[in-house]
C-alpha atoms as a PDB file:
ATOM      1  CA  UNK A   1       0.000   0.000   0.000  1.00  0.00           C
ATOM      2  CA  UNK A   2       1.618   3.366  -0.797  1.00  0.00           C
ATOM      3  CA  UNK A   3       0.447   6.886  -3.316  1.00  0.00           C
ATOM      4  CA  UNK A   4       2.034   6.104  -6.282  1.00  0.00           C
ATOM      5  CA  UNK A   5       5.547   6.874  -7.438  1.00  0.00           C
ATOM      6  CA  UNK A   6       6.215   9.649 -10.573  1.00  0.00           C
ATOM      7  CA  UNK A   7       7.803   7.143 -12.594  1.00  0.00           C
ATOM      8  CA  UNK A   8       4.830   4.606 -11.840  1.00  0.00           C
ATOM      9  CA  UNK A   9       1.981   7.207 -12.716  1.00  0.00           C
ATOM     10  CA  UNK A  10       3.840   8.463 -15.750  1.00  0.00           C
ATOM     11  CA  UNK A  11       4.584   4.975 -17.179  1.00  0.00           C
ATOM     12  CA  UNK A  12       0.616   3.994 -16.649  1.00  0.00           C
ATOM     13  CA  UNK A  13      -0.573   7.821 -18.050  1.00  0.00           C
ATOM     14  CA  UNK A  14       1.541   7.235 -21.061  1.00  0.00           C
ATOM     15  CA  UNK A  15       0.147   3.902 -21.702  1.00  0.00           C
ATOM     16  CA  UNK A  16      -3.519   4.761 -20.330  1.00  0.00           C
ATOM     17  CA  UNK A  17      -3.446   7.693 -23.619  1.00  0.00           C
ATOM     18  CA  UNK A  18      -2.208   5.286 -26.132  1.00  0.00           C
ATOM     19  CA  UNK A  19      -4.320   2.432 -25.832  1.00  0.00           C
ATOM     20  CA  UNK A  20      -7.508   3.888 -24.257  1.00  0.00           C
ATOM     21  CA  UNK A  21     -10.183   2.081 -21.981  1.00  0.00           C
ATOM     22  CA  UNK A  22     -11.970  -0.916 -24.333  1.00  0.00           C
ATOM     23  CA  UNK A  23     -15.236  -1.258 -24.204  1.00  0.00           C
ATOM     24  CA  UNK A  24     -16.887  -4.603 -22.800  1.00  0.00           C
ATOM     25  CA  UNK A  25     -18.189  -5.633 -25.874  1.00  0.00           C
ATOM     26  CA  UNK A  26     -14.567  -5.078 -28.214  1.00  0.00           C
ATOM     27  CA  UNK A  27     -13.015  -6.658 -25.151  1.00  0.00           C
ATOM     28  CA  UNK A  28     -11.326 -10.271 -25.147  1.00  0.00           C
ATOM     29  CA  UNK A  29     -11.410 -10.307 -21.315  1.00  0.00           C
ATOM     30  CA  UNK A  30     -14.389  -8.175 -20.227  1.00  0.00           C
ATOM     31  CA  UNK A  31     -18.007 -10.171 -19.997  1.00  0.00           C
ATOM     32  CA  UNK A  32     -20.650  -8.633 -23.073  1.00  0.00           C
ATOM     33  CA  UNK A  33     -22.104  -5.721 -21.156  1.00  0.00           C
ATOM     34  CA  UNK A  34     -20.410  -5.751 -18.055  1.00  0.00           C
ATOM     35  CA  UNK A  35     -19.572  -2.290 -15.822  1.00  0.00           C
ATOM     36  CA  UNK A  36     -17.537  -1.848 -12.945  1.00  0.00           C
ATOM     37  CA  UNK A  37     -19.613  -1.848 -10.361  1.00  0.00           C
ATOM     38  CA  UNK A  38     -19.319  -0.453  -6.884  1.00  0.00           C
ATOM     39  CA  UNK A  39     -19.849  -3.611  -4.305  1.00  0.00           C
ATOM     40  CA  UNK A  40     -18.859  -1.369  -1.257  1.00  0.00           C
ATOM     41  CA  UNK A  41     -17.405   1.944   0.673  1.00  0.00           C
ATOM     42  CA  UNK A  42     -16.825   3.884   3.574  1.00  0.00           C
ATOM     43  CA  UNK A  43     -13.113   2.292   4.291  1.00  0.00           C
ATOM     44  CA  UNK A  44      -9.955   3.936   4.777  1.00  0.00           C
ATOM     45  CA  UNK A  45      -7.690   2.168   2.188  1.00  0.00           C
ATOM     46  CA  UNK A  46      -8.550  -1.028   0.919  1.00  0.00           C
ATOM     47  CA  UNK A  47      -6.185  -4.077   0.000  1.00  0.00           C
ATOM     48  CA  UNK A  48      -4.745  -6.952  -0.577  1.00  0.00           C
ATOM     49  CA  UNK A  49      -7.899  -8.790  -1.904  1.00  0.00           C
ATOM     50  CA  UNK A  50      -8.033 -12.632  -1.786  1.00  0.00           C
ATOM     51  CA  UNK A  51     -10.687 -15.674  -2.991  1.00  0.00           C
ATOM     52  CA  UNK A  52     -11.333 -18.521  -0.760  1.00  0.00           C
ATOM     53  CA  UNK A  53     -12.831 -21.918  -2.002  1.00  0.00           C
ATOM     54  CA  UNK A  54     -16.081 -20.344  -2.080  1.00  0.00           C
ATOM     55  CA  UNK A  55     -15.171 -17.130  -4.299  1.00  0.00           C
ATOM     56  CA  UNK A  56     -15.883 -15.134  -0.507  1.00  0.00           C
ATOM     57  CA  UNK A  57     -13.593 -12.091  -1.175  1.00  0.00           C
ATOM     58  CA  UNK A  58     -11.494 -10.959   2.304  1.00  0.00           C
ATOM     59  CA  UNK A  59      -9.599  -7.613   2.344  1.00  0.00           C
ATOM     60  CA  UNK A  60      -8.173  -5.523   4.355  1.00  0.00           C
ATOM     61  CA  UNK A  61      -8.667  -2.025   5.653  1.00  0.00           C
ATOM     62  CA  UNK A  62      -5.113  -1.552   6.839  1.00  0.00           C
ATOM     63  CA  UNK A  63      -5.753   2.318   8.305  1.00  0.00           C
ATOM     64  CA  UNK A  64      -8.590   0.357  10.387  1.00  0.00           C
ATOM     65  CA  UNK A  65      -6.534  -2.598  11.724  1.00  0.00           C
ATOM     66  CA  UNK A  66      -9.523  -5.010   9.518  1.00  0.00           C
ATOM     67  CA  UNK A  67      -9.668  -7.335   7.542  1.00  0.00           C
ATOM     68  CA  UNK A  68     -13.194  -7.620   5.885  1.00  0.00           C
ATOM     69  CA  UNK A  69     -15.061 -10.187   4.255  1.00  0.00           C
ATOM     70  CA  UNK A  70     -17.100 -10.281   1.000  1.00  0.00           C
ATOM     71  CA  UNK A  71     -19.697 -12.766   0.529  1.00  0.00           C
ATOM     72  CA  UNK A  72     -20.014 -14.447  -2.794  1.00  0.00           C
ATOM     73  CA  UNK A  73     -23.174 -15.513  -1.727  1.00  0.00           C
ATOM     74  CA  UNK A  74     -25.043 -12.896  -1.471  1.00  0.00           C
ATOM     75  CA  UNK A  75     -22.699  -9.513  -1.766  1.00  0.00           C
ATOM     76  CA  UNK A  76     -22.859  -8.949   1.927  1.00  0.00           C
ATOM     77  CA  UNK A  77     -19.953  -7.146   3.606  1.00  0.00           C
ATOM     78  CA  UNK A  78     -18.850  -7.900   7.308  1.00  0.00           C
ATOM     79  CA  UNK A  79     -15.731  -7.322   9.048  1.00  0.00           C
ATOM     80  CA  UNK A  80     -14.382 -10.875   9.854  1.00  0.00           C
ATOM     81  CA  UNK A  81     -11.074  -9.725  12.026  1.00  0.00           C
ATOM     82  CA  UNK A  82     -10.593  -6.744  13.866  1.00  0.00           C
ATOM     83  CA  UNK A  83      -7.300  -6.344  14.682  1.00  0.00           C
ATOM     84  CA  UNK A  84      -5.611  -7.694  12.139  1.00  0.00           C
ATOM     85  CA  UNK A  85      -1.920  -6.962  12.784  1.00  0.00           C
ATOM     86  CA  UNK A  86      -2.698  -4.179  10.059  1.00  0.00           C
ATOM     87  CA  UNK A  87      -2.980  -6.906   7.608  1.00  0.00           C
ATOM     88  CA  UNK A  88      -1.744  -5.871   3.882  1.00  0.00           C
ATOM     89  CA  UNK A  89      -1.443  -8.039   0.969  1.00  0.00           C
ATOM     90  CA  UNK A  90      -2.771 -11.541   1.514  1.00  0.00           C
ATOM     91  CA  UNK A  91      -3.389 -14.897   0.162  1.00  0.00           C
ATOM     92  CA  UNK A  92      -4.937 -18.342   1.391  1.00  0.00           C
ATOM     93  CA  UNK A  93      -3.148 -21.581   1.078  1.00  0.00           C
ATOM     94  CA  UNK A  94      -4.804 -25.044   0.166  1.00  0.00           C
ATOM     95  CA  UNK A  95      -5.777 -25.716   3.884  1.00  0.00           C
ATOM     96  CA  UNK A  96      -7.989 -22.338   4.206  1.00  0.00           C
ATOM     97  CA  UNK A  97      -5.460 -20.056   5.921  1.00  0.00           C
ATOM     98  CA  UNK A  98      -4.994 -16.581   5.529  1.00  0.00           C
ATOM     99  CA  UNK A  99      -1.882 -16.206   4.913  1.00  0.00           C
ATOM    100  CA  UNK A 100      -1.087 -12.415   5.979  1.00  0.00           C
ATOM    101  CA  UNK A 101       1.703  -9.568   5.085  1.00  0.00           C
ATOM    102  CA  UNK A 102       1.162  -8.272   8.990  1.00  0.00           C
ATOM    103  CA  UNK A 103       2.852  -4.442   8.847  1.00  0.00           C
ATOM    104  CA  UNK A 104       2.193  -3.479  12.665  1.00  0.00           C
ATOM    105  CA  UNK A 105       5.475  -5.603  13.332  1.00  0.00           C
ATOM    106  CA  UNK A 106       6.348  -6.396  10.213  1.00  0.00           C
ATOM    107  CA  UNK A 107       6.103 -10.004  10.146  1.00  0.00           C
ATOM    108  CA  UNK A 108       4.299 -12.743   7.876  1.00  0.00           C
ATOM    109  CA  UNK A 109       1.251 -14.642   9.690  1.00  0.00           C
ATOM    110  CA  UNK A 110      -1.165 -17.509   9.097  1.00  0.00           C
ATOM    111  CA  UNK A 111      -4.129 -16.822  10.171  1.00  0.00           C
ATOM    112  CA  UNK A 112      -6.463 -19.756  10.701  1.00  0.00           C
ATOM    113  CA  UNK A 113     -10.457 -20.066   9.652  1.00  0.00           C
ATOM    114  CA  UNK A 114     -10.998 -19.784  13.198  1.00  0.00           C
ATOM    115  CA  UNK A 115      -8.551 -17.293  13.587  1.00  0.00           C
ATOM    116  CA  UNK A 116      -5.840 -18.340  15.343  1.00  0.00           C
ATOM    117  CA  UNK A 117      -2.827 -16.148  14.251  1.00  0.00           C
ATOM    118  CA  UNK A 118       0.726 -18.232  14.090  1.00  0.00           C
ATOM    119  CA  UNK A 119       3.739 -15.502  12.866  1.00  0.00           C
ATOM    120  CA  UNK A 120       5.696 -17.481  10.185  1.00  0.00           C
ATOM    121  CA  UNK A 121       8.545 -14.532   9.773  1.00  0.00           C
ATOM    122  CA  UNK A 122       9.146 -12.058  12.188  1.00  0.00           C
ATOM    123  CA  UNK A 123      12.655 -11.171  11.055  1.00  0.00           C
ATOM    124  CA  UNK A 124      15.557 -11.621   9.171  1.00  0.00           C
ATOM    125  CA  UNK A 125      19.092 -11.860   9.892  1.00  0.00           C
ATOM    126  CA  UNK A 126      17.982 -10.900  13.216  1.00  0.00           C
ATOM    127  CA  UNK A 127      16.763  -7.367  12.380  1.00  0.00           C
ATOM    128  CA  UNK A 128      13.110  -6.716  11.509  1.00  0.00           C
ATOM    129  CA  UNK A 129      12.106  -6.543   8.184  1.00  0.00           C
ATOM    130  CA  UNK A 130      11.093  -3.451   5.868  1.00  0.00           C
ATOM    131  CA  UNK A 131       7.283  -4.234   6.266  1.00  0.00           C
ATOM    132  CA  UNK A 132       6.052  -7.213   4.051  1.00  0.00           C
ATOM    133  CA  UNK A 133       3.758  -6.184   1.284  1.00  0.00           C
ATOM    134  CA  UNK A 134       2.508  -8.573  -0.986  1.00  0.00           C
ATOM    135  CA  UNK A 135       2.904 -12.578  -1.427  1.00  0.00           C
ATOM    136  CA  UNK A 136       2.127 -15.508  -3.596  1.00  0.00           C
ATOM    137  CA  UNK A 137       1.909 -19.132  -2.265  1.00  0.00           C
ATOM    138  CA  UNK A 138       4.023 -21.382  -4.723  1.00  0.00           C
ATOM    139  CA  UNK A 139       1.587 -24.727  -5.464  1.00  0.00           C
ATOM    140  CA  UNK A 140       3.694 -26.939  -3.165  1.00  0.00           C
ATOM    141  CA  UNK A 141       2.886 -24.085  -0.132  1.00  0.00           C
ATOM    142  CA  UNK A 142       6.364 -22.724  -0.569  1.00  0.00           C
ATOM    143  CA  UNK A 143       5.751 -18.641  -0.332  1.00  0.00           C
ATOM    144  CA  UNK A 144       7.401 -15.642  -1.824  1.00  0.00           C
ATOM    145  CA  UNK A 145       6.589 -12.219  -0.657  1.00  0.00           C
ATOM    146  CA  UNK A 146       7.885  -9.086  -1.216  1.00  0.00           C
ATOM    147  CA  UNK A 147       9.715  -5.869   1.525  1.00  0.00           C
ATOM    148  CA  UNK A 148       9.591  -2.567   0.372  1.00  0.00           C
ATOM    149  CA  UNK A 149       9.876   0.175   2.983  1.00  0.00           C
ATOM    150  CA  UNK A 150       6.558   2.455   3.530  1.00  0.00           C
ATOM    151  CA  UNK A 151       7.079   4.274   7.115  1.00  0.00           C
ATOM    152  CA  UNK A 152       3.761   4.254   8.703  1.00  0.00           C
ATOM    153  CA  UNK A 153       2.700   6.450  11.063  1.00  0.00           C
ATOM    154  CA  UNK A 154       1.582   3.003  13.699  1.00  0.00           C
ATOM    155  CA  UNK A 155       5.111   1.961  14.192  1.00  0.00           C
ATOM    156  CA  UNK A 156       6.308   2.066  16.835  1.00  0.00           C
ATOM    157  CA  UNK A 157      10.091   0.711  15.859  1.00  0.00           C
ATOM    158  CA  UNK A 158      12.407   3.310  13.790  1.00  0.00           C
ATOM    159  CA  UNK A 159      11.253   3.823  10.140  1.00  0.00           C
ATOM    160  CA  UNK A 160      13.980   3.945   8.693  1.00  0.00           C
ATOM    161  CA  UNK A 161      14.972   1.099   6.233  1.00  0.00           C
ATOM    162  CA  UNK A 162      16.157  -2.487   8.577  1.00  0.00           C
ATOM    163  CA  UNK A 163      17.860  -4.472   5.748  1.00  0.00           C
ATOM    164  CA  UNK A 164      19.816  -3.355   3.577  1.00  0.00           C
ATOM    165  CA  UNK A 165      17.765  -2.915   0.810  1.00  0.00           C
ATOM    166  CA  UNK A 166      14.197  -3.601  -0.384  1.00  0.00           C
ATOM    167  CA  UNK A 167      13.894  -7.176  -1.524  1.00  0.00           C
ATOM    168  CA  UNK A 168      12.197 -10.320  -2.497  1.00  0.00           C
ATOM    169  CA  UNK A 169      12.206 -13.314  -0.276  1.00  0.00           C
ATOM    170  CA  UNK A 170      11.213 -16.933  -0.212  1.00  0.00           C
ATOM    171  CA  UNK A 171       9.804 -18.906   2.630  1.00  0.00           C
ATOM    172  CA  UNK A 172       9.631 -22.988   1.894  1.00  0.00           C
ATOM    173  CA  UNK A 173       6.625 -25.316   2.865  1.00  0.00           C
ATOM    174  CA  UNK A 174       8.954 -26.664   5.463  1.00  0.00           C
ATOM    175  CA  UNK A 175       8.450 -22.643   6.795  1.00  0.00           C
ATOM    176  CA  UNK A 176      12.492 -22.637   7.777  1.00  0.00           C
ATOM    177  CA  UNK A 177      14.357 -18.944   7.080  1.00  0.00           C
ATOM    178  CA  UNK A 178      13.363 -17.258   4.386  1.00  0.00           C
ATOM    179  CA  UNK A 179      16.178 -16.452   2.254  1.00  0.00           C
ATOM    180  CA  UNK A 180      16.586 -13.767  -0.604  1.00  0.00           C
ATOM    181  CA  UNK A 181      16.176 -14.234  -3.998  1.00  0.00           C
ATOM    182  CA  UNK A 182      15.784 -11.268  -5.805  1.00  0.00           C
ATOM    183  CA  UNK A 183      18.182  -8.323  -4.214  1.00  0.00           C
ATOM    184  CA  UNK A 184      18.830  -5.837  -7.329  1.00  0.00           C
ATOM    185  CA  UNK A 185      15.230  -4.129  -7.294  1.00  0.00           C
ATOM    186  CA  UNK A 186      14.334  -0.888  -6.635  1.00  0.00           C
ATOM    187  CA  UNK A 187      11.449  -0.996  -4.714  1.00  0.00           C
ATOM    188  CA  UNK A 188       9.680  -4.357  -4.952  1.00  0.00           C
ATOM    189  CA  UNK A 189       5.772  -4.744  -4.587  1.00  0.00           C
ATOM    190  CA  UNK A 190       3.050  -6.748  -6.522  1.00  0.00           C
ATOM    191  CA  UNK A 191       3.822 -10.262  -6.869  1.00  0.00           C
ATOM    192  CA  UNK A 192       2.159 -12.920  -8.295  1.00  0.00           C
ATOM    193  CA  UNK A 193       2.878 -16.526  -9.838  1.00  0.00           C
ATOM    194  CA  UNK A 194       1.803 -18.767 -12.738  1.00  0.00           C
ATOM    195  CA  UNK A 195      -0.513 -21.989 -11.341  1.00  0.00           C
ATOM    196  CA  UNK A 196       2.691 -24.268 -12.132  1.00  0.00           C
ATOM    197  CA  UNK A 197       4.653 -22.908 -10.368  1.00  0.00           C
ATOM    198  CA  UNK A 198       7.408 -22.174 -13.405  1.00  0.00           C
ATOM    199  CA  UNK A 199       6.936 -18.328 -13.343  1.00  0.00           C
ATOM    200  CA  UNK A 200       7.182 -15.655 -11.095  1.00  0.00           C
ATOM    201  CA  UNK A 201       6.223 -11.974 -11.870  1.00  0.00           C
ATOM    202  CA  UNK A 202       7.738  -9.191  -9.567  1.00  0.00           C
ATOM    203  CA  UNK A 203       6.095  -5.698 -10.239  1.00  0.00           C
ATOM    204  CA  UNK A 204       9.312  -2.770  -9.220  1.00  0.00           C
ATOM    205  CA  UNK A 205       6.824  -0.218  -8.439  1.00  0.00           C
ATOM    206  CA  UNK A 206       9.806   1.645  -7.835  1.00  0.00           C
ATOM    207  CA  UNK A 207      11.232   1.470 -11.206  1.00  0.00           C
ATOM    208  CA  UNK A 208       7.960   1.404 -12.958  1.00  0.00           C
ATOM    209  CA  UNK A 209       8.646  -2.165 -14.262  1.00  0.00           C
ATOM    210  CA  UNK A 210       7.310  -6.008 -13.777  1.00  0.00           C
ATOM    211  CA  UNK A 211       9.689  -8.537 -14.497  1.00  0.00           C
ATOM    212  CA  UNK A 212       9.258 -12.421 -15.004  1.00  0.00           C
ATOM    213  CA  UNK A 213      11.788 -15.059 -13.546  1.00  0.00           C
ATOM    214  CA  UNK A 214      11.603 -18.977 -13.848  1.00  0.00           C
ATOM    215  CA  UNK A 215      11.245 -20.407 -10.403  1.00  0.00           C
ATOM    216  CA  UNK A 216      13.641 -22.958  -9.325  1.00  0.00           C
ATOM    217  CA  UNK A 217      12.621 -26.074  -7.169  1.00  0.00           C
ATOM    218  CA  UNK A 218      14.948 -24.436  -4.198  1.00  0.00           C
ATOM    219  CA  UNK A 219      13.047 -21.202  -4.174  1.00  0.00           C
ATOM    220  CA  UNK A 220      15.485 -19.285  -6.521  1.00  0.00           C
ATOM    221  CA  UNK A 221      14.823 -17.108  -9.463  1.00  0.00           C
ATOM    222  CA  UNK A 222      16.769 -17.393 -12.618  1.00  0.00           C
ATOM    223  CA  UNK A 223      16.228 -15.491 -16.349  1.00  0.00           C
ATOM    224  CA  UNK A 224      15.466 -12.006 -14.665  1.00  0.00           C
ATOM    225  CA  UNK A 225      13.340 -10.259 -18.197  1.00  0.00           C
ATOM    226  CA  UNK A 226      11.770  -7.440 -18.628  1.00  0.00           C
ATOM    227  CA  UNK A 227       7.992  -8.204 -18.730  1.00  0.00           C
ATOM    228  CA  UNK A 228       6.760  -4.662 -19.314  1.00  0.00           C
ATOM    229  CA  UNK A 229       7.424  -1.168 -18.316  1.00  0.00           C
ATOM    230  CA  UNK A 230       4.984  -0.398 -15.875  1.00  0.00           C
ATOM    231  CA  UNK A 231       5.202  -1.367 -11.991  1.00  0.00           C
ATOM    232  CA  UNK A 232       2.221  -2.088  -9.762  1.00  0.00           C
ATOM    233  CA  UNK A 233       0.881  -1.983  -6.738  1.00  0.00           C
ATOM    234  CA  UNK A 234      -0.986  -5.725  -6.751  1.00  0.00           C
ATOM    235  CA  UNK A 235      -1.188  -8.793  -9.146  1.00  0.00           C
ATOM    236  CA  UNK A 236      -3.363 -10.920 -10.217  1.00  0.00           C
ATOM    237  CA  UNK A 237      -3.409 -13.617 -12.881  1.00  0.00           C
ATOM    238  CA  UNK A 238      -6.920 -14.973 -15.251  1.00  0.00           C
ATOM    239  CA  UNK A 239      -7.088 -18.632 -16.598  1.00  0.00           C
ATOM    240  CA  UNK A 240      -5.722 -17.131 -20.050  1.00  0.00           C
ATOM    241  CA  UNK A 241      -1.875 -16.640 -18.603  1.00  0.00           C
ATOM    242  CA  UNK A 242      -2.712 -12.235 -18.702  1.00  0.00           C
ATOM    243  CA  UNK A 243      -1.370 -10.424 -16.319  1.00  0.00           C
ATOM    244  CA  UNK A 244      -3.385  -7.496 -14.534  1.00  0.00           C
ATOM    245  CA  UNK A 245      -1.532  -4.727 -12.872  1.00  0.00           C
ATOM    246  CA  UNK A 246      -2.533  -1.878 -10.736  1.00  0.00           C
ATOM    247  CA  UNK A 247      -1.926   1.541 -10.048  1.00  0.00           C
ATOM    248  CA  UNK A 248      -4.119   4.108 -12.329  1.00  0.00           C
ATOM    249  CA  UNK A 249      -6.912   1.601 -12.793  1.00  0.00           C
ATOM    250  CA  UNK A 250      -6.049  -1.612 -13.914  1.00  0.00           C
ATOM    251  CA  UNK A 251      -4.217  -2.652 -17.013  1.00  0.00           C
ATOM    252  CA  UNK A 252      -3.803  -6.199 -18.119  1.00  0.00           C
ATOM    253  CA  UNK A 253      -1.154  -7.613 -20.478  1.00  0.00           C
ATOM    254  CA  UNK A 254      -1.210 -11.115 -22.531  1.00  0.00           C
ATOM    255  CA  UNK A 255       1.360 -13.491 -21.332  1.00  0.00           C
ATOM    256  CA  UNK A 256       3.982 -11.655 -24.097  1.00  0.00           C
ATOM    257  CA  UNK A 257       3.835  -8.523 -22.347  1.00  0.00           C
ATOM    258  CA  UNK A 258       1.916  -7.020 -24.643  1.00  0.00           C
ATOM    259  CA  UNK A 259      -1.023  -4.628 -23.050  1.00  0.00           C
ATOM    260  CA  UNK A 260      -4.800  -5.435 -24.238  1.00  0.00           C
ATOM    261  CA  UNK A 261      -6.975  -4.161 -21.712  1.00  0.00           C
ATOM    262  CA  UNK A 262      -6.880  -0.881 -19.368  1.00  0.00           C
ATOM    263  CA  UNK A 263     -10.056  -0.439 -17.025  1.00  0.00           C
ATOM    264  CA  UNK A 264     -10.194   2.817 -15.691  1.00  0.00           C
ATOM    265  CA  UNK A 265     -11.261   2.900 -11.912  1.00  0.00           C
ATOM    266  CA  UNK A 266     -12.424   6.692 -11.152  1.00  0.00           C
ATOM    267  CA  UNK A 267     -10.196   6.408  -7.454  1.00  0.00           C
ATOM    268  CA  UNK A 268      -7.159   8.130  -6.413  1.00  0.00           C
ATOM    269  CA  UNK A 269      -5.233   4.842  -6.434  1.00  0.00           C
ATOM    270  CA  UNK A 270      -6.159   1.563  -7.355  1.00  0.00           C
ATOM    271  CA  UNK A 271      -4.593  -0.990  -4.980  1.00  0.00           C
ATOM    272  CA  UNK A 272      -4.871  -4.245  -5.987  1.00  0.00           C
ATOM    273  CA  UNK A 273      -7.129  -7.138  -7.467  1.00  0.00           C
ATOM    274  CA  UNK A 274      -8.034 -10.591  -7.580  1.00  0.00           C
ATOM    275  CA  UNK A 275     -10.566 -12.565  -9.032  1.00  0.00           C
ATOM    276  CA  UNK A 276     -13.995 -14.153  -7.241  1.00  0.00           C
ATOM    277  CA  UNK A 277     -17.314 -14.746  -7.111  1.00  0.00           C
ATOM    278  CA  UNK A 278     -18.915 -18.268  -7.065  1.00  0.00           C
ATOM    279  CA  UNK A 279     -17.892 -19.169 -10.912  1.00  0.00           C
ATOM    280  CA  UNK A 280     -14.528 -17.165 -10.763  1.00  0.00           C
ATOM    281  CA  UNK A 281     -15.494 -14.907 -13.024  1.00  0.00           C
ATOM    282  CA  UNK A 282     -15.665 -11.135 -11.099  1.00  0.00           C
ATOM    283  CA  UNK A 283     -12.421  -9.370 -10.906  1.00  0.00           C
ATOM    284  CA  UNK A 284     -12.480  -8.059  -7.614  1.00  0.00           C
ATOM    285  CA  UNK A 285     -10.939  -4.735  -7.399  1.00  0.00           C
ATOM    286  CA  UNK A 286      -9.961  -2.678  -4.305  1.00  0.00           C
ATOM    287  CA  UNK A 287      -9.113   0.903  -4.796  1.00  0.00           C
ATOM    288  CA  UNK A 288      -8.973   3.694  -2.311  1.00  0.00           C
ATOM    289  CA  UNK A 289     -12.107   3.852  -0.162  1.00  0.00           C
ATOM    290  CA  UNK A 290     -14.196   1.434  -2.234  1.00  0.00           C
ATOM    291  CA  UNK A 291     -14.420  -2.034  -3.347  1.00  0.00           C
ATOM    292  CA  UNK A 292     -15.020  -3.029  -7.077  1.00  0.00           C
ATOM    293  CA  UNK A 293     -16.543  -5.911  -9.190  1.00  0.00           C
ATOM    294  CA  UNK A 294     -16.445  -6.064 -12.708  1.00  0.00           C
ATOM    295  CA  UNK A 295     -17.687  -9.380 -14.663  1.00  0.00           C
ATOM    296  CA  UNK A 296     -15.109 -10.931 -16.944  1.00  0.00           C
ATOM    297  CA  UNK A 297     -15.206 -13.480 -19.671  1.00  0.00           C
ATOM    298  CA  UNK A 298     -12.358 -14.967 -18.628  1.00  0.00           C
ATOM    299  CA  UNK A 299     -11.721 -16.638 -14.835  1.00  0.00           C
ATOM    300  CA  UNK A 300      -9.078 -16.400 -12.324  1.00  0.00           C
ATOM    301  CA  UNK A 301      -5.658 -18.670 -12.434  1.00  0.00           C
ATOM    302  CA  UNK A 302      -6.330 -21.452 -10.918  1.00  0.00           C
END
């Protein structure tokens, strides 16, 4: 969660002018008629969006210490934890945790259906981290997540940067150390990986660029490529292998890098996305103060 960087808003402005917003019905990814639609509002900042079994949507409200759930069901909104270690970027794992980028102390939780909070990082190298963003749980339960420095205002440590830089790291299923694996980015956020777990893309929100890596079976990331030049804020991934990033609205790219969608979301910042709903099909979209669907032809990565 952070206002967006100049080089991030001018890479998305220049692209936003030359490819324009498509409408549903031109659109490869966008269901025949569909609009965004408001589902929700009256938060602070809303985040790190993510789909459990049932397409239930839970994000968080990180000014308000919340994470809050929406019901696939029937669209109703409820908080489900209050606190929530000011919960960021999340994402469940194949047993029905919530597996949670916790910025109050700047560690990595699992957070159980009935709530139960176990902290699976809580440093590294002995010195706190940055403040974990965002994550993606490799099939085999593995996780990567990402440590850019935001100060916030709640911390009570110093906010000044605790490692040495702002990196990527990798936690295995075994839930050892995490080690690094990516160390030469600028400011690392969005992250998000294929459903085989072959590629990983790593959005330098800093840098205003995404890259893509091949994931090795020991965590680490070889053929570092440029995927497009645009950074992002969150990640998500449809059943088609396009990649949506976030920032000024959303914009999507094919699996070549090559942009063919831009939704404009009328918000200060667009946060981050994921996809839910009962059939997979809404793209759930949290920006600012508000939380938006919009019905796609296409379904989330599964």
């Amino acid at each position: 969660m952070q206002a967006p960087s100049s080089a991030s808003f001018v890479s998305a402005l220049i692209l936003l002018l030359c490819a324009g917003s498509l409408h549903s019905a031109d659109s490869k990814i966008i269901a025949p008629g569909a609009k965004l639609e408001k589902l929700a509002g009256g938060f602070e900042f809303t985040e790190g969006p993510a789909a459990d079994k049932e397409g239930s949507v839970f994000f968080t409200d990180q000014p308000n210490d919340r994470i809050v759930k929406w019901n696939a069901a029937d669209g109703t909104i409820n908080d489900w934890m209050k606190p929530c270690g000011r919960s960021n970027g999340t994402y469940f794992d194949k047993d029905g945790n919530l597996i949670a980028c916790a910025d109050e102390k700047n560690e990595l939780w699992s957070i159980s259906p009935d709530k139960k909070v176990t902290v699976l990082v809580k440093d590294f190298g002995g010195k706190l981290l940055n403040g974990p963003n965002d994550l993606w749980i490799r099939p085999d339960g593995a996780i990567y997540f990402t440590d850019p420095l935001y100060p916030r205002p709640y911390w009570k440590r110093d906010k000044q940067m605790q490692q040495d830089g702002q990196h990527v790291y990798f936690l295995a299923a075994i839930r050892k150390d995490p080690k690094r694996v990516a160390t030469d980015l600028k400011q690392p956020n969005g992250i998000i990986g294929t459903p085989d777990g072959k590629t990983l893309y790593v959005a330098d929100i800093g840098a205003g660029k995404t890259y893509a890596y091949d994931i090795q079976a020991d965590g680490s990331l070889t053929n570092k490529r440029l995927f497009c030049e645009l950074g992002s804020d969150g990640m998500t991934l449809d059943n088609e292998g396009n990649v949506y990033l976030t920032g000024r609205g959303v914009t999507v790219f094919d699996k070549t890098g090559k942009q063919i969608e831009h939704i404009d979301v009328a918000e200060p910042w667009t946060a981050n996305i994921t996809f839910g709903g009962e059939n997979r099909d809404l793209l759930f979209i949290t920006a600012s103060k508000n939380v938006y669907g919009l019905r796609m032809r296409v379904k989330g990565a599964k």
